[in-house]
PDBML (XML) file of the C-alpha atoms, coordinates in Angstrom:
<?xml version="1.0" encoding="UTF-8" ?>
<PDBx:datablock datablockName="MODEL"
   xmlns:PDBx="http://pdbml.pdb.org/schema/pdbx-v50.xsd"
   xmlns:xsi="http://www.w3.org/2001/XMLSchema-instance"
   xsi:schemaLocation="http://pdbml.pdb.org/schema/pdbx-v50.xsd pdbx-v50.xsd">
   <PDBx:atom_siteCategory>
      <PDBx:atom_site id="1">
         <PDBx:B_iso_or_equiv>0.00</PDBx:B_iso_or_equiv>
         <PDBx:Cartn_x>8.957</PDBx:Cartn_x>
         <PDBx:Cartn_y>-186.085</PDBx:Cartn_y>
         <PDBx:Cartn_z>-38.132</PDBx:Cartn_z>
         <PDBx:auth_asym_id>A</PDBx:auth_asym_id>
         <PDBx:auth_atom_id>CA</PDBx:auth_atom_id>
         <PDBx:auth_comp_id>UNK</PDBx:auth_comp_id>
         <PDBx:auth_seq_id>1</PDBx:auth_seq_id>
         <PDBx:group_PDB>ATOM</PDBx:group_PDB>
         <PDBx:label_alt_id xsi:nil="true" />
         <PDBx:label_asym_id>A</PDBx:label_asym_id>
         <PDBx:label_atom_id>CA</PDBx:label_atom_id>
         <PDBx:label_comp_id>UNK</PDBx:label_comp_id>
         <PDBx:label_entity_id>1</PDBx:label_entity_id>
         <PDBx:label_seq_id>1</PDBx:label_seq_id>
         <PDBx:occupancy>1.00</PDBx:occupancy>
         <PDBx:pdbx_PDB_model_num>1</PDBx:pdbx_PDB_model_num>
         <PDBx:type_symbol>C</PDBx:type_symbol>
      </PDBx:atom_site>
      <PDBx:atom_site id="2">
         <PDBx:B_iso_or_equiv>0.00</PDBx:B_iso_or_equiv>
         <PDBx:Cartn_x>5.595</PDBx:Cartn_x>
         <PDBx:Cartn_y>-185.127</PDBx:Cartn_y>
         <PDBx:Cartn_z>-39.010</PDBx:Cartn_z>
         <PDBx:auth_asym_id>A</PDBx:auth_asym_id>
         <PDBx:auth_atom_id>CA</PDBx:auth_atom_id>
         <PDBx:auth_comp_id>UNK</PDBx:auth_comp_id>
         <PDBx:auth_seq_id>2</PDBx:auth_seq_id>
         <PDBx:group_PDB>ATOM</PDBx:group_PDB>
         <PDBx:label_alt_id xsi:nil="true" />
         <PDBx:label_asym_id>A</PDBx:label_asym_id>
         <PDBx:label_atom_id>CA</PDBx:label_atom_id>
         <PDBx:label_comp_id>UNK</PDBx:label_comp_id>
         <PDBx:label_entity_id>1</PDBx:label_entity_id>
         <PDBx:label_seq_id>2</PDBx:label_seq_id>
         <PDBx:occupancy>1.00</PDBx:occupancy>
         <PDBx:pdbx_PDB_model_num>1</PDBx:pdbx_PDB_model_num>
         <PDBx:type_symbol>C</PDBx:type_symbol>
      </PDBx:atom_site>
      <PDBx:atom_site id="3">
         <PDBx:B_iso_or_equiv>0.00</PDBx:B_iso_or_equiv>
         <PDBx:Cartn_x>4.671</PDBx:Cartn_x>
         <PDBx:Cartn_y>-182.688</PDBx:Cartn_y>
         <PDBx:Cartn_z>-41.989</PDBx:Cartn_z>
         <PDBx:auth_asym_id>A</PDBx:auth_asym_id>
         <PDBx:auth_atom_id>CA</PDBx:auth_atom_id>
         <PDBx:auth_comp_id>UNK</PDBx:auth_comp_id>
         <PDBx:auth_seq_id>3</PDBx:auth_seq_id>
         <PDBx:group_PDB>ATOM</PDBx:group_PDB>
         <PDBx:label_alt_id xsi:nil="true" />
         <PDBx:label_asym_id>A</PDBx:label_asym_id>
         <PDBx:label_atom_id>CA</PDBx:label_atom_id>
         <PDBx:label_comp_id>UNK</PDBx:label_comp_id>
         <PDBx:label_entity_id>1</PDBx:label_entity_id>
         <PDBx:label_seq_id>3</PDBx:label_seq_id>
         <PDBx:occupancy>1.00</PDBx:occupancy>
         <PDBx:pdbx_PDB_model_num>1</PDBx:pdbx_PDB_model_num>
         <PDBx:type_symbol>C</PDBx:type_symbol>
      </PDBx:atom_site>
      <PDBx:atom_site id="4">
         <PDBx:B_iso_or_equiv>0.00</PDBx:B_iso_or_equiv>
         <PDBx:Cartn_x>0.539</PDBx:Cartn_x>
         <PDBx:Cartn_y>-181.543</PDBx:Cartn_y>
         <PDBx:Cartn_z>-41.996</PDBx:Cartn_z>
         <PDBx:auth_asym_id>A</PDBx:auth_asym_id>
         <PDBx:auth_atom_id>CA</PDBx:auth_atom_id>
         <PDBx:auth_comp_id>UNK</PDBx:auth_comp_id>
         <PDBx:auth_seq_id>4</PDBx:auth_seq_id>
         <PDBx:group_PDB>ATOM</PDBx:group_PDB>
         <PDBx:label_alt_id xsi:nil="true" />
         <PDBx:label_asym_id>A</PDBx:label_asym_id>
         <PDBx:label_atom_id>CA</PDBx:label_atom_id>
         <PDBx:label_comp_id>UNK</PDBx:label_comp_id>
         <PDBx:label_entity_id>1</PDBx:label_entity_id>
         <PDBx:label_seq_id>4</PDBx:label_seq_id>
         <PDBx:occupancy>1.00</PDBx:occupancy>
         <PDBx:pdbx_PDB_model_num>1</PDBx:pdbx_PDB_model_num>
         <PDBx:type_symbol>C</PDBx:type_symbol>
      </PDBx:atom_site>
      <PDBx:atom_site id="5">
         <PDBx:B_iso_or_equiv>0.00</PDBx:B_iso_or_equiv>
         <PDBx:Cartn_x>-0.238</PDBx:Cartn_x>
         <PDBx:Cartn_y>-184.652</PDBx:Cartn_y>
         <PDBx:Cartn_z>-40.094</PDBx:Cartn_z>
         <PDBx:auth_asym_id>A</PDBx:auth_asym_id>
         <PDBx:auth_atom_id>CA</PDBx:auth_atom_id>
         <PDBx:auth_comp_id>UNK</PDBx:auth_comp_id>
         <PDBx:auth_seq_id>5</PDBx:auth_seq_id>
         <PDBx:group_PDB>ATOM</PDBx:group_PDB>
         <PDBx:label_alt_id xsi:nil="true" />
         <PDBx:label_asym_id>A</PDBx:label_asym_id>
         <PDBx:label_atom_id>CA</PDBx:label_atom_id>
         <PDBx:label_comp_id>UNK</PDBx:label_comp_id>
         <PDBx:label_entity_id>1</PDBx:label_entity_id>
         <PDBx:label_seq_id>5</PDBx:label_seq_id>
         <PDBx:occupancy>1.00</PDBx:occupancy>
         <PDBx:pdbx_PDB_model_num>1</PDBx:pdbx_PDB_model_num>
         <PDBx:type_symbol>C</PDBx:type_symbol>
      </PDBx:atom_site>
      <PDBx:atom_site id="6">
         <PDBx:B_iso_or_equiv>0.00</PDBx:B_iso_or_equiv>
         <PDBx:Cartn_x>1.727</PDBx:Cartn_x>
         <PDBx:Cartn_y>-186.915</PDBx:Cartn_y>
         <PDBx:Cartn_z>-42.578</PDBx:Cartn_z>
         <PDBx:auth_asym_id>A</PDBx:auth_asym_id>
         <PDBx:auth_atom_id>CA</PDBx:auth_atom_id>
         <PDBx:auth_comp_id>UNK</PDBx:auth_comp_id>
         <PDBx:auth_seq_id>6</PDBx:auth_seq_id>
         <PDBx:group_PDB>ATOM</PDBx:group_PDB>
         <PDBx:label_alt_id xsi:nil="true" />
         <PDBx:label_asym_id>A</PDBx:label_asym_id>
         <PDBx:label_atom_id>CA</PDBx:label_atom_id>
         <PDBx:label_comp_id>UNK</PDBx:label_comp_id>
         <PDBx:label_entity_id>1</PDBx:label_entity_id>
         <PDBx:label_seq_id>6</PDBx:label_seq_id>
         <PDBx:occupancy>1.00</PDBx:occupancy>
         <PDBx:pdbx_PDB_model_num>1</PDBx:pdbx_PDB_model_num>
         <PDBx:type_symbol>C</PDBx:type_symbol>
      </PDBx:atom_site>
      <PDBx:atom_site id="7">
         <PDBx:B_iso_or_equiv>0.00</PDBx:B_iso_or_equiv>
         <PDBx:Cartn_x>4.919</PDBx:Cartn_x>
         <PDBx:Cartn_y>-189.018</PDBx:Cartn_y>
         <PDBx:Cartn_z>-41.380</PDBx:Cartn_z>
         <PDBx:auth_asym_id>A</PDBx:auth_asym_id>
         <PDBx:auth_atom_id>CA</PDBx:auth_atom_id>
         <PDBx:auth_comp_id>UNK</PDBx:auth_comp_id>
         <PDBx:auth_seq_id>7</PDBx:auth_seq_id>
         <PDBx:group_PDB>ATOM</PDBx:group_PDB>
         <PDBx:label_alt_id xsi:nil="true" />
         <PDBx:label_asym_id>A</PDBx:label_asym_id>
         <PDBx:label_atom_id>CA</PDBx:label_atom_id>
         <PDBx:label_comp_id>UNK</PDBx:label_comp_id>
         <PDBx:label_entity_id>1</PDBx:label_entity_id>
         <PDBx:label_seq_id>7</PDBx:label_seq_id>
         <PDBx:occupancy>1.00</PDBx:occupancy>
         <PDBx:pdbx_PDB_model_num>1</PDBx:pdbx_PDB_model_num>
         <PDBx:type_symbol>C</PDBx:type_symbol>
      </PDBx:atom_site>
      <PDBx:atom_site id="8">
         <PDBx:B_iso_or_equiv>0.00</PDBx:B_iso_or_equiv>
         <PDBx:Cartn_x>8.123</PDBx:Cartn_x>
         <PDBx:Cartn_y>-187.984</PDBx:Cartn_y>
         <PDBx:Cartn_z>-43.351</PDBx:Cartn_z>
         <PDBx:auth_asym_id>A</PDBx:auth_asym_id>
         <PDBx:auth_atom_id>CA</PDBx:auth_atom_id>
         <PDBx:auth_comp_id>UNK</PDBx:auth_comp_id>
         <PDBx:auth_seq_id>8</PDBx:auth_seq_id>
         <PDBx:group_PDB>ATOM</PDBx:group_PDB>
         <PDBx:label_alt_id xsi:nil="true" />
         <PDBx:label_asym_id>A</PDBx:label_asym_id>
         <PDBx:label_atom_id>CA</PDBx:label_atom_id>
         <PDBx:label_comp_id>UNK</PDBx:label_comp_id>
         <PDBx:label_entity_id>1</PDBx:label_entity_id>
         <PDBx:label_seq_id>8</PDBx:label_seq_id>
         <PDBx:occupancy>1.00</PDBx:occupancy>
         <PDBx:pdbx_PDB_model_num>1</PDBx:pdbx_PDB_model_num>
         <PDBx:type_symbol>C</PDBx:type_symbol>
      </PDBx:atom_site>
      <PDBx:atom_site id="9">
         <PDBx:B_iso_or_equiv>0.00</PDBx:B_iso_or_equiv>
         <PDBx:Cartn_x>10.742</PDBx:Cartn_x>
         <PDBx:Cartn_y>-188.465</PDBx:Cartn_y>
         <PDBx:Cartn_z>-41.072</PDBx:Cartn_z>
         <PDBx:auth_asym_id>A</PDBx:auth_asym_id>
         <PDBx:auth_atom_id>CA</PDBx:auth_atom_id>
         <PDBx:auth_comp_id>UNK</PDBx:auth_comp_id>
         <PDBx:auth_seq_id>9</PDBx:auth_seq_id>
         <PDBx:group_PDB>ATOM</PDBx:group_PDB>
         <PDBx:label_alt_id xsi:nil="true" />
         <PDBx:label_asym_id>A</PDBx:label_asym_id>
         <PDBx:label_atom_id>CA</PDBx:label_atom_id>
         <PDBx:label_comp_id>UNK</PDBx:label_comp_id>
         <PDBx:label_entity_id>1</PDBx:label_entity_id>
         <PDBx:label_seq_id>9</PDBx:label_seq_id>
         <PDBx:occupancy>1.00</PDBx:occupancy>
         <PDBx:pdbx_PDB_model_num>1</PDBx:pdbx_PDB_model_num>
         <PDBx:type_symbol>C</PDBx:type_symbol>
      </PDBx:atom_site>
      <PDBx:atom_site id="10">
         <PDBx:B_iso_or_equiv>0.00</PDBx:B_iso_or_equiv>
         <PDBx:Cartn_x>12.162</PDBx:Cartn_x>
         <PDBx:Cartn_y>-190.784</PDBx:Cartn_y>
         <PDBx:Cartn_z>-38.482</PDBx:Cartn_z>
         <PDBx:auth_asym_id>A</PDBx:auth_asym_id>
         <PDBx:auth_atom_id>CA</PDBx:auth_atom_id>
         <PDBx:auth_comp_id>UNK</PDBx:auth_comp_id>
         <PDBx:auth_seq_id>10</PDBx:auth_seq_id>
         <PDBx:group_PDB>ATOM</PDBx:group_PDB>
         <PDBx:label_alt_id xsi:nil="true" />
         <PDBx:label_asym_id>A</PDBx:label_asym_id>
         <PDBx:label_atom_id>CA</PDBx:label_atom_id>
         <PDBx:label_comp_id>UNK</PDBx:label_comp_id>
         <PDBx:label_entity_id>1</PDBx:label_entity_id>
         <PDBx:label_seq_id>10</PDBx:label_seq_id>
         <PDBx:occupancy>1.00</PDBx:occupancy>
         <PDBx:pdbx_PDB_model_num>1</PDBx:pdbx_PDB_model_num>
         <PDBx:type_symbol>C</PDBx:type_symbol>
      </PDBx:atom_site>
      <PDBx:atom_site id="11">
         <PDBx:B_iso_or_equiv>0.00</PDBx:B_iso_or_equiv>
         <PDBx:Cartn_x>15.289</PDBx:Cartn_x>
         <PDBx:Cartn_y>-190.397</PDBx:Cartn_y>
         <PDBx:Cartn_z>-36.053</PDBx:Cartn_z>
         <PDBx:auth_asym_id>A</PDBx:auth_asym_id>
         <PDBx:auth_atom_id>CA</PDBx:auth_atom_id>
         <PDBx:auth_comp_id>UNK</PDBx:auth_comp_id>
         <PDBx:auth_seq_id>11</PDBx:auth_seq_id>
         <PDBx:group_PDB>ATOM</PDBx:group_PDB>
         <PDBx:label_alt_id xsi:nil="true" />
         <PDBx:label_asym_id>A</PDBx:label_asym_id>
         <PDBx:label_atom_id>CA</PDBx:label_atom_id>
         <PDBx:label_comp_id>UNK</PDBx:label_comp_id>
         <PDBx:label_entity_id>1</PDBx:label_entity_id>
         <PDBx:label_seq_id>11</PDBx:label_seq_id>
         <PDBx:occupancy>1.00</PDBx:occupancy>
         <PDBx:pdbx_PDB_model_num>1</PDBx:pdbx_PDB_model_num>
         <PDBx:type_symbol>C</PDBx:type_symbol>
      </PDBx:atom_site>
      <PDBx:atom_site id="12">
         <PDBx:B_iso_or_equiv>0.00</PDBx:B_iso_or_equiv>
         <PDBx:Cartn_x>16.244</PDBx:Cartn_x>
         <PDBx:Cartn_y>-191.757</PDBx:Cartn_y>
         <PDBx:Cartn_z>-32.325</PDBx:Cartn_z>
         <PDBx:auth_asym_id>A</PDBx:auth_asym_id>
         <PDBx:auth_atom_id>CA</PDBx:auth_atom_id>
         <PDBx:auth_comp_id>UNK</PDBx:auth_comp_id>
         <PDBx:auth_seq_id>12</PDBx:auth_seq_id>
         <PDBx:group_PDB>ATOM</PDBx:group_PDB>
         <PDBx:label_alt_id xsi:nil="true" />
         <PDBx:label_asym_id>A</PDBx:label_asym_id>
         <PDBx:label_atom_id>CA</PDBx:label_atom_id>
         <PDBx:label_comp_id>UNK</PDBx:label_comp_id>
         <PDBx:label_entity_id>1</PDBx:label_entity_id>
         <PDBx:label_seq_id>12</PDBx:label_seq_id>
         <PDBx:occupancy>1.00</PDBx:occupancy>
         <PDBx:pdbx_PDB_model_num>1</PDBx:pdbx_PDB_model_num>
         <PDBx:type_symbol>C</PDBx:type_symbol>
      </PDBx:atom_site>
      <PDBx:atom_site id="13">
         <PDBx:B_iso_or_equiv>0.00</PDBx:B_iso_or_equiv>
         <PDBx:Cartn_x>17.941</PDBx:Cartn_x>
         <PDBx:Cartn_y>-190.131</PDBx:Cartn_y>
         <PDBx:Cartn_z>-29.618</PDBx:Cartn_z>
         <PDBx:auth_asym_id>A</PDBx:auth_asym_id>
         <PDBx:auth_atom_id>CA</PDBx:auth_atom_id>
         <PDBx:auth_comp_id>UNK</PDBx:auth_comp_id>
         <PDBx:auth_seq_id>13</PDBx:auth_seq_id>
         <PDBx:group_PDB>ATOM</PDBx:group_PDB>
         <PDBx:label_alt_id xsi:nil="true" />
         <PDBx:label_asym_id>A</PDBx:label_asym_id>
         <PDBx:label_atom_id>CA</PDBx:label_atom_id>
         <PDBx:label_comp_id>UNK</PDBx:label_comp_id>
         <PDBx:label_entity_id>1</PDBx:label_entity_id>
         <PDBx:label_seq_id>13</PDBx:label_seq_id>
         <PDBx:occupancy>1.00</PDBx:occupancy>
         <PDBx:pdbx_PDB_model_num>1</PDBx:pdbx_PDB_model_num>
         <PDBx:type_symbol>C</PDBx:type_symbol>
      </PDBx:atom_site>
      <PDBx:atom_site id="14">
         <PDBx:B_iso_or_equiv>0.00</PDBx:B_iso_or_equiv>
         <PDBx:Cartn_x>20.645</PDBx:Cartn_x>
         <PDBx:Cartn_y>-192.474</PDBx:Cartn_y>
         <PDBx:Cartn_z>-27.811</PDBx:Cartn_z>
         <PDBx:auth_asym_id>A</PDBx:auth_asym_id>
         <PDBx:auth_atom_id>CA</PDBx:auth_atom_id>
         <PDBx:auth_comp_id>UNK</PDBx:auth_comp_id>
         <PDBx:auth_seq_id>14</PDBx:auth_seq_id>
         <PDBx:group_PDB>ATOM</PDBx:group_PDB>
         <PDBx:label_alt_id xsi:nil="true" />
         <PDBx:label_asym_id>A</PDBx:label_asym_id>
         <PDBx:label_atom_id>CA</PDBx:label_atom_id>
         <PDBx:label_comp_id>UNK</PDBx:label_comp_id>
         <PDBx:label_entity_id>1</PDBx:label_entity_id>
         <PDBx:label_seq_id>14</PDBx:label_seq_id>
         <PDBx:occupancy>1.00</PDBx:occupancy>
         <PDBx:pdbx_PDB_model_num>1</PDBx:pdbx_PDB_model_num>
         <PDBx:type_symbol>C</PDBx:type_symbol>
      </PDBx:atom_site>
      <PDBx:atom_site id="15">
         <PDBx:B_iso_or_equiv>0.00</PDBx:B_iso_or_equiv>
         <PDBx:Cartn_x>21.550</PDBx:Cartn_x>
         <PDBx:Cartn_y>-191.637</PDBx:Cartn_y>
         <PDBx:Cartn_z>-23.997</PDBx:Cartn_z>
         <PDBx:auth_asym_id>A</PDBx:auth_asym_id>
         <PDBx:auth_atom_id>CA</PDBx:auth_atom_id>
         <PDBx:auth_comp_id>UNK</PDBx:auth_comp_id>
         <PDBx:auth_seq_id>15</PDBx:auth_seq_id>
         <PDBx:group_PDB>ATOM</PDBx:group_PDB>
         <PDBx:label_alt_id xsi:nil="true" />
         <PDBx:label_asym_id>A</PDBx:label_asym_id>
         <PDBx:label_atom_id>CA</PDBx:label_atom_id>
         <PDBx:label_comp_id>UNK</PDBx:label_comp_id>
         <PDBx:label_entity_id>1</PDBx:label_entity_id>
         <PDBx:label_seq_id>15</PDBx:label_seq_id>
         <PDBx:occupancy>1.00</PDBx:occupancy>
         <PDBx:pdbx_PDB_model_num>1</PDBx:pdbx_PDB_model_num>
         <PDBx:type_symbol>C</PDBx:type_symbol>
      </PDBx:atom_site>
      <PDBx:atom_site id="16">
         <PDBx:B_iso_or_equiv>0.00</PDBx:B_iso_or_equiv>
         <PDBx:Cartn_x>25.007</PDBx:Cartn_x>
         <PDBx:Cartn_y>-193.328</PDBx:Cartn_y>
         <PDBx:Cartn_z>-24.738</PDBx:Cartn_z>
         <PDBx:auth_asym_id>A</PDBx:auth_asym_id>
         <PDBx:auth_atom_id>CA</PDBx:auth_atom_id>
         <PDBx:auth_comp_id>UNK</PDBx:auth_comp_id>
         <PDBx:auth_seq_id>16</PDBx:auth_seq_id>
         <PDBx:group_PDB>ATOM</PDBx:group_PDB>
         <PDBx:label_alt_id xsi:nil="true" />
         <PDBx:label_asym_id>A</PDBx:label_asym_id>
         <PDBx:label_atom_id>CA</PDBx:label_atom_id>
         <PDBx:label_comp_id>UNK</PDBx:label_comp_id>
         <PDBx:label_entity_id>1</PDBx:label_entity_id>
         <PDBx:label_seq_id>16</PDBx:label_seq_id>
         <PDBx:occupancy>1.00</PDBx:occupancy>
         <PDBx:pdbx_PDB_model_num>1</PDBx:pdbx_PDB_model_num>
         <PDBx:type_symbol>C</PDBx:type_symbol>
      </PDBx:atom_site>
      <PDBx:atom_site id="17">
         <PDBx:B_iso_or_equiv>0.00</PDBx:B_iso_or_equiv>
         <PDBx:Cartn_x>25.849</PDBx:Cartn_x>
         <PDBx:Cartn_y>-191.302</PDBx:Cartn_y>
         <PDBx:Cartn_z>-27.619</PDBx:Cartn_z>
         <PDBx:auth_asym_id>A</PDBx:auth_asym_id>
         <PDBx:auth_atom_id>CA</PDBx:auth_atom_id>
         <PDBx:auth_comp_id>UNK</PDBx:auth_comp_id>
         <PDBx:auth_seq_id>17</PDBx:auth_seq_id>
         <PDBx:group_PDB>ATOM</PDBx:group_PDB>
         <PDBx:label_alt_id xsi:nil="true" />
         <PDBx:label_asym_id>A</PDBx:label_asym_id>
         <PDBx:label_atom_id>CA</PDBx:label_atom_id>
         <PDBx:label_comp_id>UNK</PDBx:label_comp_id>
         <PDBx:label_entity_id>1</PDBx:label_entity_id>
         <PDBx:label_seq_id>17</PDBx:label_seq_id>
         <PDBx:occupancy>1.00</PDBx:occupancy>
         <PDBx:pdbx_PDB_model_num>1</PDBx:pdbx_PDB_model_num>
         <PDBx:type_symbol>C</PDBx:type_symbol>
      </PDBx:atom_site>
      <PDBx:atom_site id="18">
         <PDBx:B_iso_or_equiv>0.00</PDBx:B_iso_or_equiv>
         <PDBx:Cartn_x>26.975</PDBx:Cartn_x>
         <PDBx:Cartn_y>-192.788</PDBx:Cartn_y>
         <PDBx:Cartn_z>-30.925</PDBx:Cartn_z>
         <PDBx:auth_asym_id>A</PDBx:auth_asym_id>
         <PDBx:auth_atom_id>CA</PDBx:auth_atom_id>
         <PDBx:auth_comp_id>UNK</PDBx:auth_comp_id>
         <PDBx:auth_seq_id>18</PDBx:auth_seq_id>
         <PDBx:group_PDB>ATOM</PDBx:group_PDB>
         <PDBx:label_alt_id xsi:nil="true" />
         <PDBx:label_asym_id>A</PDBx:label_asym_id>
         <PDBx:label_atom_id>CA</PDBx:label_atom_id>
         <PDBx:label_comp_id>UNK</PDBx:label_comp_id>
         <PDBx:label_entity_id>1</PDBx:label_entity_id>
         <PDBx:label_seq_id>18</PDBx:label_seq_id>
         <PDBx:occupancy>1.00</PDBx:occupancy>
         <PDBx:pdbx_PDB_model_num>1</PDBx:pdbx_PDB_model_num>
         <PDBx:type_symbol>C</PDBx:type_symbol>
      </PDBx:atom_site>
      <PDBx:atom_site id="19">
         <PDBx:B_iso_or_equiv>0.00</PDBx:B_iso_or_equiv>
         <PDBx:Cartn_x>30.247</PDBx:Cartn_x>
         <PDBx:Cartn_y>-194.926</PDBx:Cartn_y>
         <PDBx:Cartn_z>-31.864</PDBx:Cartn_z>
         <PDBx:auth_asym_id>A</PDBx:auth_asym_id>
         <PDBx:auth_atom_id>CA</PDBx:auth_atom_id>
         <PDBx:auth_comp_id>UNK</PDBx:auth_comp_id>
         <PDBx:auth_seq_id>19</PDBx:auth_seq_id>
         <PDBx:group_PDB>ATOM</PDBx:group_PDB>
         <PDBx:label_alt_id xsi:nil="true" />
         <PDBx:label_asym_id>A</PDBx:label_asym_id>
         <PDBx:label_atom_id>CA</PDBx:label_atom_id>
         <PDBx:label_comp_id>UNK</PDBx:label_comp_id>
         <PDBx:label_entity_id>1</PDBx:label_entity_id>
         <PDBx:label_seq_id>19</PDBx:label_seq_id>
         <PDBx:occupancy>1.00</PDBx:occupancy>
         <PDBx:pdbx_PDB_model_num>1</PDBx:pdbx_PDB_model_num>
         <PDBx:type_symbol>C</PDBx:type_symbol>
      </PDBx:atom_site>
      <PDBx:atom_site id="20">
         <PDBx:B_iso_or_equiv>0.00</PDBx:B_iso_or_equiv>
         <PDBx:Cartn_x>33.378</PDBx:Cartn_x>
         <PDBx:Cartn_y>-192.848</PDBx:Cartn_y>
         <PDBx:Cartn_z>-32.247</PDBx:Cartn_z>
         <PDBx:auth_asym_id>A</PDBx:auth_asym_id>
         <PDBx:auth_atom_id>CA</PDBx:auth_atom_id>
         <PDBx:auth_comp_id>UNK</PDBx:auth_comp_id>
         <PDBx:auth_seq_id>20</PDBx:auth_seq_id>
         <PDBx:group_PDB>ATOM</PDBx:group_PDB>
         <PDBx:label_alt_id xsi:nil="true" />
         <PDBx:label_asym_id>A</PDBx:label_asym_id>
         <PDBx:label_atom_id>CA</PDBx:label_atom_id>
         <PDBx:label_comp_id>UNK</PDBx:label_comp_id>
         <PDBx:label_entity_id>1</PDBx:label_entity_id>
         <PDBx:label_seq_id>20</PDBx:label_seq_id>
         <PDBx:occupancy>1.00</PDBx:occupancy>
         <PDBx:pdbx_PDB_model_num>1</PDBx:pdbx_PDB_model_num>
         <PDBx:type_symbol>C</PDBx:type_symbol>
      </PDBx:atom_site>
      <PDBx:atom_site id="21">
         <PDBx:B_iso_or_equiv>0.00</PDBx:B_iso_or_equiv>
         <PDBx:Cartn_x>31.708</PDBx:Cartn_x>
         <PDBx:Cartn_y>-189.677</PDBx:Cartn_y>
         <PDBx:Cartn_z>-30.526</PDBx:Cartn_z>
         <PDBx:auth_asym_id>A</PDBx:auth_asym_id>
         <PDBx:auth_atom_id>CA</PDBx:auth_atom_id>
         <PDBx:auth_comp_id>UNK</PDBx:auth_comp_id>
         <PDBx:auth_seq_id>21</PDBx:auth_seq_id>
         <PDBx:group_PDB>ATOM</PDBx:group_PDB>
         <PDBx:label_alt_id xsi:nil="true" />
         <PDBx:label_asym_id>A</PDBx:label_asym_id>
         <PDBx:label_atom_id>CA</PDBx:label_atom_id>
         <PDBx:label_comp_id>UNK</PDBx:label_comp_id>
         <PDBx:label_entity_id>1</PDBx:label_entity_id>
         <PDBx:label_seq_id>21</PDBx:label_seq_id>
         <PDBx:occupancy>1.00</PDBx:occupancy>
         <PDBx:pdbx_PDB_model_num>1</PDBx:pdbx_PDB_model_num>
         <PDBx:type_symbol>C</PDBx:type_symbol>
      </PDBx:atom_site>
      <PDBx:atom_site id="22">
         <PDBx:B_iso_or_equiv>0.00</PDBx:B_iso_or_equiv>
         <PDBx:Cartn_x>32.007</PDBx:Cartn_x>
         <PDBx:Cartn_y>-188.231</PDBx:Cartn_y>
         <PDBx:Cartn_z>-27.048</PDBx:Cartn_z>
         <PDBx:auth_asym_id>A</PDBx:auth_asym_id>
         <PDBx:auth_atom_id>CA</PDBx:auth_atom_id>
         <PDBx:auth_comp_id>UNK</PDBx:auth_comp_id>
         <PDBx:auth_seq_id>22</PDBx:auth_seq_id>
         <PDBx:group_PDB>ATOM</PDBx:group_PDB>
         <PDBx:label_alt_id xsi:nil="true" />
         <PDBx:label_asym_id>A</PDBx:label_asym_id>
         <PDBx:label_atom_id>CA</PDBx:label_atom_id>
         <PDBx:label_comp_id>UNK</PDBx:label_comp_id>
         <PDBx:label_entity_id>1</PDBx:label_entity_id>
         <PDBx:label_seq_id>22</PDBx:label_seq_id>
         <PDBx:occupancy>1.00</PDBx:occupancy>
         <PDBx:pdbx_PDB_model_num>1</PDBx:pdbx_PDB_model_num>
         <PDBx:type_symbol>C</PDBx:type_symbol>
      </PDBx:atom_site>
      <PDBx:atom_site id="23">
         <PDBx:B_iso_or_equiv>0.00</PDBx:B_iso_or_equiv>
         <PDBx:Cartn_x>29.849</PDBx:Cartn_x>
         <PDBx:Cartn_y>-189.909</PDBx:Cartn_y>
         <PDBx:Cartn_z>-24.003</PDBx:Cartn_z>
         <PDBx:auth_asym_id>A</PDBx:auth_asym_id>
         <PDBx:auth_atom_id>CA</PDBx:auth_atom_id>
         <PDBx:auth_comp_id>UNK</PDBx:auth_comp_id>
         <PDBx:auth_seq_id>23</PDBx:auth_seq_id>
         <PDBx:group_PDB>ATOM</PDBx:group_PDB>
         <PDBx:label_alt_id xsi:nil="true" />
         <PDBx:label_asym_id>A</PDBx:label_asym_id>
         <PDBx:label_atom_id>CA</PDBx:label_atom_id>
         <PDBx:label_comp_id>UNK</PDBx:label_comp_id>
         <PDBx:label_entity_id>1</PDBx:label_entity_id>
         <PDBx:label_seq_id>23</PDBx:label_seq_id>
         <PDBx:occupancy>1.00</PDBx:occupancy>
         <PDBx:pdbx_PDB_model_num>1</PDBx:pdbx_PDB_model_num>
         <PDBx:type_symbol>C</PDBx:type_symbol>
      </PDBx:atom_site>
      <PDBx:atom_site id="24">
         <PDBx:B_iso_or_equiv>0.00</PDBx:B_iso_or_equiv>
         <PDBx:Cartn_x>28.585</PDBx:Cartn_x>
         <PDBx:Cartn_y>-188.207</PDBx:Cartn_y>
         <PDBx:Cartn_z>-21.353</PDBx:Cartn_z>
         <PDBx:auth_asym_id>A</PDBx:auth_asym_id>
         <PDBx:auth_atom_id>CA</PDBx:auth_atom_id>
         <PDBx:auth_comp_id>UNK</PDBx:auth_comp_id>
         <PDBx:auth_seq_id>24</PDBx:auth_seq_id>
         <PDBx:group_PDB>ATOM</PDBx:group_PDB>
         <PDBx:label_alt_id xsi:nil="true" />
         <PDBx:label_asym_id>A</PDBx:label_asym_id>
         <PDBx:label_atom_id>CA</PDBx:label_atom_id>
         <PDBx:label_comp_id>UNK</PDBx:label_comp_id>
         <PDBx:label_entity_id>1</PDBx:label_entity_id>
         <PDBx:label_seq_id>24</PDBx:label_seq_id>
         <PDBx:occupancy>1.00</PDBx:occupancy>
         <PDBx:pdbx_PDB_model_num>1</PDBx:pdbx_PDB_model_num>
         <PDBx:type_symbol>C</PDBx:type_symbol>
      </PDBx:atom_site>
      <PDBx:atom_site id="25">
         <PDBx:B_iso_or_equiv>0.00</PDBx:B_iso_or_equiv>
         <PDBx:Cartn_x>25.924</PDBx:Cartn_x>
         <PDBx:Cartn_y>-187.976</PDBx:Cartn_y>
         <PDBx:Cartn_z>-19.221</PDBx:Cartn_z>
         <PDBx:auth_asym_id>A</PDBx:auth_asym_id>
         <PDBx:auth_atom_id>CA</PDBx:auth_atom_id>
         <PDBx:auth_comp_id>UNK</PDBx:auth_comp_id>
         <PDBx:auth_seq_id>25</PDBx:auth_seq_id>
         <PDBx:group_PDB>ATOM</PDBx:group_PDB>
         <PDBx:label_alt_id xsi:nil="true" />
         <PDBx:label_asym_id>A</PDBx:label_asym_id>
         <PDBx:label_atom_id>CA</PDBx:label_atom_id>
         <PDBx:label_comp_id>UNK</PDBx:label_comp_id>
         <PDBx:label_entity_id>1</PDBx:label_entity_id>
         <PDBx:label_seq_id>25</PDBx:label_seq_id>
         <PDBx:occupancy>1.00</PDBx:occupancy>
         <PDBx:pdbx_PDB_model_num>1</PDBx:pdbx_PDB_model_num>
         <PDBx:type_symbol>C</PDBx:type_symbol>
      </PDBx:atom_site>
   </PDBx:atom_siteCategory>
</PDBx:datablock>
C-alpha cells in the first residue's frame, strides 16, 4: 500500500484462502 510514493501498508493475497474460512477456487 503506497501513499504519495511512500510505503504504508503491506498485505498478501492467498489462493487457498485462510484457516477456518471457506476454500474455493
Amino acid at each position: 500500500i503506497v501513499r504519495d510514493g511512500t510505503v504504508v501498508g503491506f498485505f498478501q493475497l492467498d489462493t487457498r484462502s485462510v484457516p477456518g474460512a471457506p476454500a474455493a477456487a
